[in-house]
PDB file of N, CA and C in Angstrom:
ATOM      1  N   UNK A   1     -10.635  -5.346  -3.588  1.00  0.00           N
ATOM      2  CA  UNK A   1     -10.208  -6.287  -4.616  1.00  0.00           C
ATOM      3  C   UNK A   1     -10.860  -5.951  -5.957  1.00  0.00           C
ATOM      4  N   UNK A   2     -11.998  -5.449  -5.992  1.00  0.00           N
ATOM      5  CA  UNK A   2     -12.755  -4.652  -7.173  1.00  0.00           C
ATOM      6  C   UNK A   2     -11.737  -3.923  -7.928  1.00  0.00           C
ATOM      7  N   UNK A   3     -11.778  -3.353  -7.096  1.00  0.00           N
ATOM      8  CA  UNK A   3      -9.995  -1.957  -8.248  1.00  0.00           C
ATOM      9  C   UNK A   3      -9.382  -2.450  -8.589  1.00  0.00           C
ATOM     10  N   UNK A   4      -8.942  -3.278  -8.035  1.00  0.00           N
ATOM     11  CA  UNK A   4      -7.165  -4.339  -8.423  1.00  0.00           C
ATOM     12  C   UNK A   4      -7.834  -4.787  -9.921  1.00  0.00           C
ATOM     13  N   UNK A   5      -9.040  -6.073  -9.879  1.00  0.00           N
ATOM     14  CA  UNK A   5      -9.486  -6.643 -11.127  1.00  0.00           C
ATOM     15  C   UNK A   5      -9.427  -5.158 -11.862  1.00  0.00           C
ATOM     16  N   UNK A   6      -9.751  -3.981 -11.846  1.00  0.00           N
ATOM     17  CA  UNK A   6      -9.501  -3.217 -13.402  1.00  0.00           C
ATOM     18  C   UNK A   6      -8.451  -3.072 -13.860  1.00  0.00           C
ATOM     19  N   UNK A   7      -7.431  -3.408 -13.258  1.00  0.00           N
ATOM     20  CA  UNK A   7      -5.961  -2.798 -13.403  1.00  0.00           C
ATOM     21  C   UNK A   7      -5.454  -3.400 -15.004  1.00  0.00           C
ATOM     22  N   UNK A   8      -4.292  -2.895 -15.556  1.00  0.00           N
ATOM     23  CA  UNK A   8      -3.652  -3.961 -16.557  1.00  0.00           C
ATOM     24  C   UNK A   8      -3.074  -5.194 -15.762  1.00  0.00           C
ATOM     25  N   UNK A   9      -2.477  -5.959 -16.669  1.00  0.00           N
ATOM     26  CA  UNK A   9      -2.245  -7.575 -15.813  1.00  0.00           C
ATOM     27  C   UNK A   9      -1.219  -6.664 -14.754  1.00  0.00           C
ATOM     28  N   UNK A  10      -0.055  -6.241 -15.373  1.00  0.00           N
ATOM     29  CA  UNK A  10       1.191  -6.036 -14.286  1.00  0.00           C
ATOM     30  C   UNK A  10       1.001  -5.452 -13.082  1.00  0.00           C
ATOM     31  N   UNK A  11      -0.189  -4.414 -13.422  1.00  0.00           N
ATOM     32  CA  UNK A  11      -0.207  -3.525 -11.965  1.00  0.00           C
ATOM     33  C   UNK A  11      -1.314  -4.667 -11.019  1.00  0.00           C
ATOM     34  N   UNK A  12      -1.859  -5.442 -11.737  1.00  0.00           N
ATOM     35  CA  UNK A  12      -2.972  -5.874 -11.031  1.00  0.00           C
ATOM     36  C   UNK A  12      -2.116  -7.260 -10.147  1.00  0.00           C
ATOM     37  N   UNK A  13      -0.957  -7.524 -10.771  1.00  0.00           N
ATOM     38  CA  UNK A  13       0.027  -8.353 -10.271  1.00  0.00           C
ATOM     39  C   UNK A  13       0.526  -7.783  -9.402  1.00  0.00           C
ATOM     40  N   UNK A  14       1.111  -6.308  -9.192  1.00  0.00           N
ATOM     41  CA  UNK A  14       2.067  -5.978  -8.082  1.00  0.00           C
ATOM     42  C   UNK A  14       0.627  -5.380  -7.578  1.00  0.00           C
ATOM     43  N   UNK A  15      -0.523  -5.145  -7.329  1.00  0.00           N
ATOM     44  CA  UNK A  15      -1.564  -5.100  -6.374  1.00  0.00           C
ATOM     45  C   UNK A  15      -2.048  -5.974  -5.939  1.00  0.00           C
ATOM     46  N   UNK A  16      -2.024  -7.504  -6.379  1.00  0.00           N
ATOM     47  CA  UNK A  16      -2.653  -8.413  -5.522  1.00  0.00           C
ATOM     48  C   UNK A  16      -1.261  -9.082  -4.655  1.00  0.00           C
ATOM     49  N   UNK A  17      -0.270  -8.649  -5.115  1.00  0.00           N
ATOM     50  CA  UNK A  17       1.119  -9.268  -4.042  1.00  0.00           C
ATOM     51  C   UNK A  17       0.893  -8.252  -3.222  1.00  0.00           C
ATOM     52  N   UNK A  18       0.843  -6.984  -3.309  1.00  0.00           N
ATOM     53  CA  UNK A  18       0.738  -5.631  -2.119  1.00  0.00           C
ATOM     54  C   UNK A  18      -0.594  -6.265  -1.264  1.00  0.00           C
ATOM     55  N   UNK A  19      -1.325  -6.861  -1.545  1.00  0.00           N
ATOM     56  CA  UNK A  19      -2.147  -7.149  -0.856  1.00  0.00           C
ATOM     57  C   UNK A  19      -1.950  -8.277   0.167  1.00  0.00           C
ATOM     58  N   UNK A  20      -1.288  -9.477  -0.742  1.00  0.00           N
ATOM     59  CA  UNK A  20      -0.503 -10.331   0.365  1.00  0.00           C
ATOM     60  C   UNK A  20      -0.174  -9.826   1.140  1.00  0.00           C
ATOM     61  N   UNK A  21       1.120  -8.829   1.314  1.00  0.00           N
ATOM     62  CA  UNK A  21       2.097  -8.196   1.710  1.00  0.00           C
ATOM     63  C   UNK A  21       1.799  -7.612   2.956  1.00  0.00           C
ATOM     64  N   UNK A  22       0.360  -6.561   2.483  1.00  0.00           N
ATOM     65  CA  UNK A  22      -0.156  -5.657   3.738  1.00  0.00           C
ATOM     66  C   UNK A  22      -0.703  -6.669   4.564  1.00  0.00           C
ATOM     67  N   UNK A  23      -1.769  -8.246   4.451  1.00  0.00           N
ATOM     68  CA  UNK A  23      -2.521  -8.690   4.870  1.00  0.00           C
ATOM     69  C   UNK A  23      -1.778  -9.520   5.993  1.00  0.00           C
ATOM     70  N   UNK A  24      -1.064  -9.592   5.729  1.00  0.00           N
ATOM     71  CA  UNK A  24       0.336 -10.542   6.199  1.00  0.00           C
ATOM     72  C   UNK A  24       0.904 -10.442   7.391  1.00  0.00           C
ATOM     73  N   UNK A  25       1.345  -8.848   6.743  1.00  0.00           N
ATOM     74  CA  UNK A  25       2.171  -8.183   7.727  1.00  0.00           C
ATOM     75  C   UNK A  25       1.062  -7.145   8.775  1.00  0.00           C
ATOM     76  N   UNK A  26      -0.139  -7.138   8.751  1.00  0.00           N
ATOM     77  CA  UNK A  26      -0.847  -6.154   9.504  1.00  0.00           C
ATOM     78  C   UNK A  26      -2.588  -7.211   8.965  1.00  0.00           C
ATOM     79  N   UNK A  27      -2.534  -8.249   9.719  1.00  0.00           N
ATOM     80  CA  UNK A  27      -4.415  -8.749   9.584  1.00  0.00           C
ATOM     81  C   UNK A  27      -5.121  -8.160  10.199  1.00  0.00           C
ATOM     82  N   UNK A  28      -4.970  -6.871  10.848  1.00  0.00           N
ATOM     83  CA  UNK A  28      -6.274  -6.307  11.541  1.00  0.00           C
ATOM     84  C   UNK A  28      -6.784  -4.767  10.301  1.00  0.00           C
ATOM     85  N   UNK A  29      -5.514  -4.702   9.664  1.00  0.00           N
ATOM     86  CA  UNK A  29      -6.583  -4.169   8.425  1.00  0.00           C
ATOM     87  C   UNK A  29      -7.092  -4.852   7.704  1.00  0.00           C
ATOM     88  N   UNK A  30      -8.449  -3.910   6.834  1.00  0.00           N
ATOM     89  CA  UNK A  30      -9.272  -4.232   5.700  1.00  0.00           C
ATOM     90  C   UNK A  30      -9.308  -3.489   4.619  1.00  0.00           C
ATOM     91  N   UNK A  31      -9.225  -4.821   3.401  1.00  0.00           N
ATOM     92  CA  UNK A  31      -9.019  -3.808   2.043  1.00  0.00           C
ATOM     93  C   UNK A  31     -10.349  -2.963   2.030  1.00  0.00           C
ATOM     94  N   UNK A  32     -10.204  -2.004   1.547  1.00  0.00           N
ATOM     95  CA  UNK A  32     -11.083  -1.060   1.059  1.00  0.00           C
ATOM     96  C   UNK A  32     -10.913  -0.193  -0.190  1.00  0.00           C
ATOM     97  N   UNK A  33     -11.946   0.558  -0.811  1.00  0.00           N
ATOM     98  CA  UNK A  33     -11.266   1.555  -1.915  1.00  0.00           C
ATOM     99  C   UNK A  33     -11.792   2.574  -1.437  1.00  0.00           C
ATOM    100  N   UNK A  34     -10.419   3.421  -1.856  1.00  0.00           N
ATOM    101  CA  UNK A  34     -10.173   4.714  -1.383  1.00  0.00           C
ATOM    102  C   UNK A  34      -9.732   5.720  -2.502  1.00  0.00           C
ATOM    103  N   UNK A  35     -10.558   6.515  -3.212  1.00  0.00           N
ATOM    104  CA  UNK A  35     -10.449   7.427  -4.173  1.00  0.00           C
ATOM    105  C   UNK A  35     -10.198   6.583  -5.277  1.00  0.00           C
ATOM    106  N   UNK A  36     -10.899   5.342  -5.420  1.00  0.00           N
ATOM    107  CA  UNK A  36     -10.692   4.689  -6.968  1.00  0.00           C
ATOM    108  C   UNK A  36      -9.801   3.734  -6.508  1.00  0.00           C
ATOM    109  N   UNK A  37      -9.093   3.116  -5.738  1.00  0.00           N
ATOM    110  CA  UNK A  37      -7.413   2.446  -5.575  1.00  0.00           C
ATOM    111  C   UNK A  37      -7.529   2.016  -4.387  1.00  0.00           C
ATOM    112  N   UNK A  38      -6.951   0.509  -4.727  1.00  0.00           N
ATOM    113  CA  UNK A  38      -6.791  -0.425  -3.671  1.00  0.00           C
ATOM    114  C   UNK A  38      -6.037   0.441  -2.168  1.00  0.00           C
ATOM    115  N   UNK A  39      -6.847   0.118  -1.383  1.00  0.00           N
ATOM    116  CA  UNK A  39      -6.598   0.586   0.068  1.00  0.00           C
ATOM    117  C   UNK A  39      -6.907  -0.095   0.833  1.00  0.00           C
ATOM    118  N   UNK A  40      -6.002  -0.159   2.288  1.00  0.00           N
ATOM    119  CA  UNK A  40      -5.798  -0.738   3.484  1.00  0.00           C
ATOM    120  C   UNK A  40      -6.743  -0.091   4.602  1.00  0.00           C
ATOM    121  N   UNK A  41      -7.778  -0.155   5.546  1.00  0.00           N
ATOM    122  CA  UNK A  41      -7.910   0.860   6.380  1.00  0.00           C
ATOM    123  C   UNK A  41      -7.820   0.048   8.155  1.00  0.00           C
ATOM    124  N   UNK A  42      -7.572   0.663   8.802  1.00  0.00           N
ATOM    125  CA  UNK A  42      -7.366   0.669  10.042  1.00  0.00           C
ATOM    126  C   UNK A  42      -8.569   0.164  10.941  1.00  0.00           C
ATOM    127  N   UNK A  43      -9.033   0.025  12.341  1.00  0.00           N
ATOM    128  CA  UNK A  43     -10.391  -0.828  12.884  1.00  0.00           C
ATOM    129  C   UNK A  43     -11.343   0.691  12.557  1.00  0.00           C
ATOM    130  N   UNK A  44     -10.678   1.534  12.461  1.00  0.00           N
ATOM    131  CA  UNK A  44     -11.850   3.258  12.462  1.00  0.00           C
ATOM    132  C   UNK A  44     -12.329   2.985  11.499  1.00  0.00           C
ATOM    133  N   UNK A  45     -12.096   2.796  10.500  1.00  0.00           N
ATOM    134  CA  UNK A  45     -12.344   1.903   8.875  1.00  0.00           C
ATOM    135  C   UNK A  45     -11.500   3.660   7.971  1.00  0.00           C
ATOM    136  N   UNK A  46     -10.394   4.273   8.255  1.00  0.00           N
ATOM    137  CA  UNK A  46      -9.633   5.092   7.753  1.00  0.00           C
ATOM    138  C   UNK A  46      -8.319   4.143   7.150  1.00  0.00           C
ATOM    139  N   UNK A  47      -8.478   4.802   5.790  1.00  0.00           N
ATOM    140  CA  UNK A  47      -7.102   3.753   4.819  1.00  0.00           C
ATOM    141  C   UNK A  47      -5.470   4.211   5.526  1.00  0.00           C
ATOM    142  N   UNK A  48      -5.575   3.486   5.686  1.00  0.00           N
ATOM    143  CA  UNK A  48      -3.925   3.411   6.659  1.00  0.00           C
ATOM    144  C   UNK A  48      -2.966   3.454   5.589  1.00  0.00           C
ATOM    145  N   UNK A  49      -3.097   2.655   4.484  1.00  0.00           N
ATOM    146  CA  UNK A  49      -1.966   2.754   3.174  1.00  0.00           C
ATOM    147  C   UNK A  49      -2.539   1.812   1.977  1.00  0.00           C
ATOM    148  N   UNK A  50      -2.316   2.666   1.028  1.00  0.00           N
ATOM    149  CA  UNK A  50      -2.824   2.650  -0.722  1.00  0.00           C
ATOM    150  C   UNK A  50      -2.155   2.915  -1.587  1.00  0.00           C
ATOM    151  N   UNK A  51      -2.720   2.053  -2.308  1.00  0.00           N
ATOM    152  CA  UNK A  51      -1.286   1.530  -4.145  1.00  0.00           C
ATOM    153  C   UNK A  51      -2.356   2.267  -5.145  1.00  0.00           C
ATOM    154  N   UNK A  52      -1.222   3.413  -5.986  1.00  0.00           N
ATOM    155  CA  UNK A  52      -1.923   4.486  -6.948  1.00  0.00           C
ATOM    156  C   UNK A  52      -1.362   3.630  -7.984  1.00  0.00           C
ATOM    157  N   UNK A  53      -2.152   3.240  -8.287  1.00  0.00           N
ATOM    158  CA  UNK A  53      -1.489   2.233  -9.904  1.00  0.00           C
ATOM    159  C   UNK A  53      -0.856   3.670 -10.974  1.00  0.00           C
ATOM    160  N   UNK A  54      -0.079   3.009 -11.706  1.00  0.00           N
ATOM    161  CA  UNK A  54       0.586   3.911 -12.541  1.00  0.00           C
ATOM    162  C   UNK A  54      -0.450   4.872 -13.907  1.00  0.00           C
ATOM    163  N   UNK A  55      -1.084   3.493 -13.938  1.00  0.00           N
ATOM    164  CA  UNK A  55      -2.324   3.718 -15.214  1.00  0.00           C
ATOM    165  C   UNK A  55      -2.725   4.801 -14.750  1.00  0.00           C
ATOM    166  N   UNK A  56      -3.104   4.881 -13.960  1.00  0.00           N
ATOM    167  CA  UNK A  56      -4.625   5.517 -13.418  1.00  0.00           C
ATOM    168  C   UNK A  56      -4.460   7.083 -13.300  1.00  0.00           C
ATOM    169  N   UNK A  57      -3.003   7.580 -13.281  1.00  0.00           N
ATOM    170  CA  UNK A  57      -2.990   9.055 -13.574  1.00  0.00           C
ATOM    171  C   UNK A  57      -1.518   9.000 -14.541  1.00  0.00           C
ATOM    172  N   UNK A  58      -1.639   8.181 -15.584  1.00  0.00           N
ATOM    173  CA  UNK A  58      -0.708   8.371 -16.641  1.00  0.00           C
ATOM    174  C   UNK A  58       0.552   8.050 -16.156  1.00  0.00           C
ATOM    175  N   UNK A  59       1.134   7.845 -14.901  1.00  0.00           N
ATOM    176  CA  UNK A  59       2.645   7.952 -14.486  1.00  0.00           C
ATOM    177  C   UNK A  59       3.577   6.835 -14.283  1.00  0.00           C
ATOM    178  N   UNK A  60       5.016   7.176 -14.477  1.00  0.00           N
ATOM    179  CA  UNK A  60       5.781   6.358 -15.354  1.00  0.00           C
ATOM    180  C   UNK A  60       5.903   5.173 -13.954  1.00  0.00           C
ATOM    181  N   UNK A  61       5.417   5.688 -12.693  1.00  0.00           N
ATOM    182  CA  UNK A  61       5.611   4.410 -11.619  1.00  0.00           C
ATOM    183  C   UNK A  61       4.269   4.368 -10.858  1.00  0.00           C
ATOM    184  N   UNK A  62       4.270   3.249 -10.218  1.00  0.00           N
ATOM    185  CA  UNK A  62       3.070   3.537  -9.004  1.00  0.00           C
ATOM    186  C   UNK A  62       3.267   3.624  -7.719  1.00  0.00           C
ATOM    187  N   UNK A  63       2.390   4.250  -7.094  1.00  0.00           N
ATOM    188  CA  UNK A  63       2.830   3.942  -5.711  1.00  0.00           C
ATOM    189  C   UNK A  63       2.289   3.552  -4.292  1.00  0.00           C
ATOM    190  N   UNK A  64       3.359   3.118  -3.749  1.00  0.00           N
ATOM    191  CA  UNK A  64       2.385   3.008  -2.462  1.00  0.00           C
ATOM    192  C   UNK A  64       2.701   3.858  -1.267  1.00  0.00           C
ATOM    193  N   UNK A  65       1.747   3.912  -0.864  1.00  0.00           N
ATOM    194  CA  UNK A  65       2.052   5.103  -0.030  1.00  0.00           C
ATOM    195  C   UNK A  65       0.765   4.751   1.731  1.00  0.00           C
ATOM    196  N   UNK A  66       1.527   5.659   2.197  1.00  0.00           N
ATOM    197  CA  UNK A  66       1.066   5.888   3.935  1.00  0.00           C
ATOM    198  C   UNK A  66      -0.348   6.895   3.943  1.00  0.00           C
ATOM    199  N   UNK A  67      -0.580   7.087   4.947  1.00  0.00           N
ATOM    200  CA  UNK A  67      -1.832   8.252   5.002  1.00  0.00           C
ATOM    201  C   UNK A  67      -1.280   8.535   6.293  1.00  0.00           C
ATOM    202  N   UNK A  68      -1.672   9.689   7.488  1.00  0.00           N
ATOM    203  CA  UNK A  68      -1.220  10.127   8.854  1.00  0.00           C
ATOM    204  C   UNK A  68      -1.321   9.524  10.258  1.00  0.00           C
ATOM    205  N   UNK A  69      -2.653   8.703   9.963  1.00  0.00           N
ATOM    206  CA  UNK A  69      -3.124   7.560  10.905  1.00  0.00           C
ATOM    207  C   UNK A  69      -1.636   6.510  10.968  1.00  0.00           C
ATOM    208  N   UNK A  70      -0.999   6.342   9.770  1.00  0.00           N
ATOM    209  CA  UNK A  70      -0.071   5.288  10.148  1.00  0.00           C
ATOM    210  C   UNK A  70       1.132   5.536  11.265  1.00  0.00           C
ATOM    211  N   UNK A  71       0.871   4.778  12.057  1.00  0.00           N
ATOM    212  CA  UNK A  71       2.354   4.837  12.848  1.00  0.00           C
ATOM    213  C   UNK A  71       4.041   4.829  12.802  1.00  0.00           C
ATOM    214  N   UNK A  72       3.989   5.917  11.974  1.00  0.00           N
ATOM    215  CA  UNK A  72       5.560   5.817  11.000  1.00  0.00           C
ATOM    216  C   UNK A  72       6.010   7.201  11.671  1.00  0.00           C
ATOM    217  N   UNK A  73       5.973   7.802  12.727  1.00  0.00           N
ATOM    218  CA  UNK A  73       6.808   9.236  12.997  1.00  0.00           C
ATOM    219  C   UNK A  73       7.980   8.567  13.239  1.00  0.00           C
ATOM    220  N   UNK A  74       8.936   9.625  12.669  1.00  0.00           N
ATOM    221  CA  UNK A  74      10.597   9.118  13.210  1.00  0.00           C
ATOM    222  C   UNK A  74      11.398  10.639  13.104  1.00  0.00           C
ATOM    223  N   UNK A  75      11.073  10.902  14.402  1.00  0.00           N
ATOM    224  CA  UNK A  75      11.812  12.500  14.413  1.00  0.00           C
ATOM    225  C   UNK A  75      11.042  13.423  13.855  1.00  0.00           C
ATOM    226  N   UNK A  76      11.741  14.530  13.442  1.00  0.00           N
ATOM    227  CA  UNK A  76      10.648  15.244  12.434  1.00  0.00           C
ATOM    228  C   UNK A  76      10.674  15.171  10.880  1.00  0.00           C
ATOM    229  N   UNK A  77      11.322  13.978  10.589  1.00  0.00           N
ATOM    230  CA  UNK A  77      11.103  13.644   9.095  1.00  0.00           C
ATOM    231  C   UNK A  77      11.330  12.391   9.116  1.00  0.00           C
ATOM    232  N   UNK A  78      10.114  11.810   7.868  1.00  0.00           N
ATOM    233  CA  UNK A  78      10.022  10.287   7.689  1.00  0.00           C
ATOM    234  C   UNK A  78       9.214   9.925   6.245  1.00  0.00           C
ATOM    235  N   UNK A  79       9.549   8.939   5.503  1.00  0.00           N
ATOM    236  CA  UNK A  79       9.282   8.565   4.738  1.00  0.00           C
ATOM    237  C   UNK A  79       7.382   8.296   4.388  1.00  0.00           C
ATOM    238  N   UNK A  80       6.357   8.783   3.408  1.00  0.00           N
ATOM    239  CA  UNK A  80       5.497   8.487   3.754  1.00  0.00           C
ATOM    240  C   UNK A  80       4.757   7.966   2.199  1.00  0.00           C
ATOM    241  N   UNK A  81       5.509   7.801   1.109  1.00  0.00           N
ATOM    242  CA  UNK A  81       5.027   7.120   0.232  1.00  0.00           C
ATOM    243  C   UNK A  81       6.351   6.765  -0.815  1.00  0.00           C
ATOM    244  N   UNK A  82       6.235   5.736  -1.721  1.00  0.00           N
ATOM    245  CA  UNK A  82       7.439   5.109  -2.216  1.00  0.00           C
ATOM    246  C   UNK A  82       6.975   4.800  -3.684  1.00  0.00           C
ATOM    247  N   UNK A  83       7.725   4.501  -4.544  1.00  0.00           N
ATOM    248  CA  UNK A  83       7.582   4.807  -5.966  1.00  0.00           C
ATOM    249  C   UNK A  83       7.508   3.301  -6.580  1.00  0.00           C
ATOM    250  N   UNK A  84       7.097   2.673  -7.286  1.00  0.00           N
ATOM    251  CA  UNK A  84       7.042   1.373  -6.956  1.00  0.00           C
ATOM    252  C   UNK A  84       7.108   1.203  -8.689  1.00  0.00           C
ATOM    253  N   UNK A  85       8.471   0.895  -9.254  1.00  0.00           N
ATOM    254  CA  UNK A  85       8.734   0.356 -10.598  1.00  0.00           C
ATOM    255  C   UNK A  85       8.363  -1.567 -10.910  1.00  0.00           C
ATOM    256  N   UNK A  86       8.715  -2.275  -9.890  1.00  0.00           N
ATOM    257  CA  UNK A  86       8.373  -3.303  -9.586  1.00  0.00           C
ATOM    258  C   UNK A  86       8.544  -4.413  -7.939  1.00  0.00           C
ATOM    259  N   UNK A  87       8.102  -5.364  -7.314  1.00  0.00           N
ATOM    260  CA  UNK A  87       8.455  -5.893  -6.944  1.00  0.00           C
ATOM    261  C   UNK A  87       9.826  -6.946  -6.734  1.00  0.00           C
ATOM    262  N   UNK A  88      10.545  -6.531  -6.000  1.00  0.00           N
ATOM    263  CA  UNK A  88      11.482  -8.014  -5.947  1.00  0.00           C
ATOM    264  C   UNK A  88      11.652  -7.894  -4.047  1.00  0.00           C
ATOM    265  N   UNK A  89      12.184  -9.321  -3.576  1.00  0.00           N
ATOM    266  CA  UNK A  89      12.306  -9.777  -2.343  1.00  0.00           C
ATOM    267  C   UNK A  89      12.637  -8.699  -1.538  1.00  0.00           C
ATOM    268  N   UNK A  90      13.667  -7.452  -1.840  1.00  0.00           N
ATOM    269  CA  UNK A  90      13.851  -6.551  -0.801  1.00  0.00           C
ATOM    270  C   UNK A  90      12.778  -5.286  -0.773  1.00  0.00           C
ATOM    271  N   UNK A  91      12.335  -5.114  -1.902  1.00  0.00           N
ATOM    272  CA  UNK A  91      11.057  -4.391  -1.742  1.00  0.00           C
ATOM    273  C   UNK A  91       9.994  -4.754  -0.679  1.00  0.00           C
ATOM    274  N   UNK A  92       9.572  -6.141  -1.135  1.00  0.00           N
ATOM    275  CA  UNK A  92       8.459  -6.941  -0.267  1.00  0.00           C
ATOM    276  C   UNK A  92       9.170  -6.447   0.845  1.00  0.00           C
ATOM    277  N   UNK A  93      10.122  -6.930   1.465  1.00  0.00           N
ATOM    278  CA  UNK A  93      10.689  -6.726   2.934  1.00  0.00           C
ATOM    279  C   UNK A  93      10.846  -5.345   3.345  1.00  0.00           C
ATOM    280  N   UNK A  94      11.005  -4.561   2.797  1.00  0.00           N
ATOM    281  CA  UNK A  94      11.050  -3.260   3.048  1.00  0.00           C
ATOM    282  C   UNK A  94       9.305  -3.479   3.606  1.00  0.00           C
ATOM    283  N   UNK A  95       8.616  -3.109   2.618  1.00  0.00           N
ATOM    284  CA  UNK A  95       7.216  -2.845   2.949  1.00  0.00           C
ATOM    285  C   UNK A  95       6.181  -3.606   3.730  1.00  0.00           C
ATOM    286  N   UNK A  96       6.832  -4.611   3.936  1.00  0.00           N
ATOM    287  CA  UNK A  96       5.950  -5.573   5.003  1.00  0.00           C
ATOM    288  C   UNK A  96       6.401  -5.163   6.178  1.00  0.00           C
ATOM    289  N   UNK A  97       7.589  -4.736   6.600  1.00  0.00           N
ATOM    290  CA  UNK A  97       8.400  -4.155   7.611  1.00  0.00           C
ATOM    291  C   UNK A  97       7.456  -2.238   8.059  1.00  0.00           C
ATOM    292  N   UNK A  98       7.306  -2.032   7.098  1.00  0.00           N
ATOM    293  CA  UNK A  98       6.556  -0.872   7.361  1.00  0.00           C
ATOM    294  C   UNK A  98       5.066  -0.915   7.474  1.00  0.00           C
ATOM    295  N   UNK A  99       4.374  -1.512   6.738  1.00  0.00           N
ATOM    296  CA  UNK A  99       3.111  -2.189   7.113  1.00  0.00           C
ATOM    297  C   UNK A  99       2.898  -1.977   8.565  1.00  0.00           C
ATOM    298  N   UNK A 100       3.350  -3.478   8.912  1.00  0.00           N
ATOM    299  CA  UNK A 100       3.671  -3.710  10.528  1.00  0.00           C
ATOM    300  C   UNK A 100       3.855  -2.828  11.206  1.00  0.00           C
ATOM    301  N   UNK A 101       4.832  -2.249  11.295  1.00  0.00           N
ATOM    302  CA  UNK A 101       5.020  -0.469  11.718  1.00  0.00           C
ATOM    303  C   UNK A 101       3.733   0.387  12.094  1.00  0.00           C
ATOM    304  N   UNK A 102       3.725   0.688  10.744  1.00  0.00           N
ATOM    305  CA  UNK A 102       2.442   1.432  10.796  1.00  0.00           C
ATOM    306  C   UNK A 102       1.176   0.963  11.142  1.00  0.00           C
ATOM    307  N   UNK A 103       0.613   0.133  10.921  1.00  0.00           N
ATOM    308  CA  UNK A 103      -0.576  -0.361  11.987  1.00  0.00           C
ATOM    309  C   UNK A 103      -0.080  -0.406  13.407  1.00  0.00           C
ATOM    310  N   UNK A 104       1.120   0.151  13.645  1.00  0.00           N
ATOM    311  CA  UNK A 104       1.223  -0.582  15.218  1.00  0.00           C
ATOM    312  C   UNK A 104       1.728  -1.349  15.841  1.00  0.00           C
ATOM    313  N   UNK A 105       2.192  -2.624  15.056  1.00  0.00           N
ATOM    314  CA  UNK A 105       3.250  -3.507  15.550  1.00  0.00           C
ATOM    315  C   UNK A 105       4.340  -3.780  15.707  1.00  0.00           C
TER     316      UNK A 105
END
């Protein structure tokens, strides 16, 4: 939650809803920071999935994204990080849906 407070308001807005979001959909992770940026990690205490704010390396979106620990294989290709211009209801649902997923449930 440290990282999030540096953010500008907007990103620090779509990082404390990502935080709802992950906490929600997966309570056996814990926030953590991971290379500077709000992160999720797993009971090993390894970040399962983390929001690269846009600021933070100049870029025009942010994102959130998976790490390998997450439980997301689907064949031999699968989605493992997403570009994040803003929040709205099917986003949230998308990613709470994968959350869940990926921790396991």
């Amino acid at each position: 939650r440290a990282a999030l407070a540096k953010l500008p308001p907007a990103e620090k807005a779509m990082g404390e809803r990502l935080h709802e979001i992950v906490m929600a959909s997966a309570p056996g992770l814990s926030p953590k920071t991971w290379y500077g940026m709000p992160a999720w990690a797993d009971a090993a205490g390894k970040a399962l999935c983390f929001f690269k704010p846009a600021g933070k390396f100049k870029e025009r979106y942010s994102t959130f994204g998976f790490n390998t620990n997450a439980a997301l294989d689907d064949g031999n290709m699968w989605v493992t990080s997403f570009a994040l211009v803003k929040l709205a209801a099917a986003e949230e649902k998308t990613l709470a849906a994968l959350v869940g997923k990926a921790a396991g449930g």
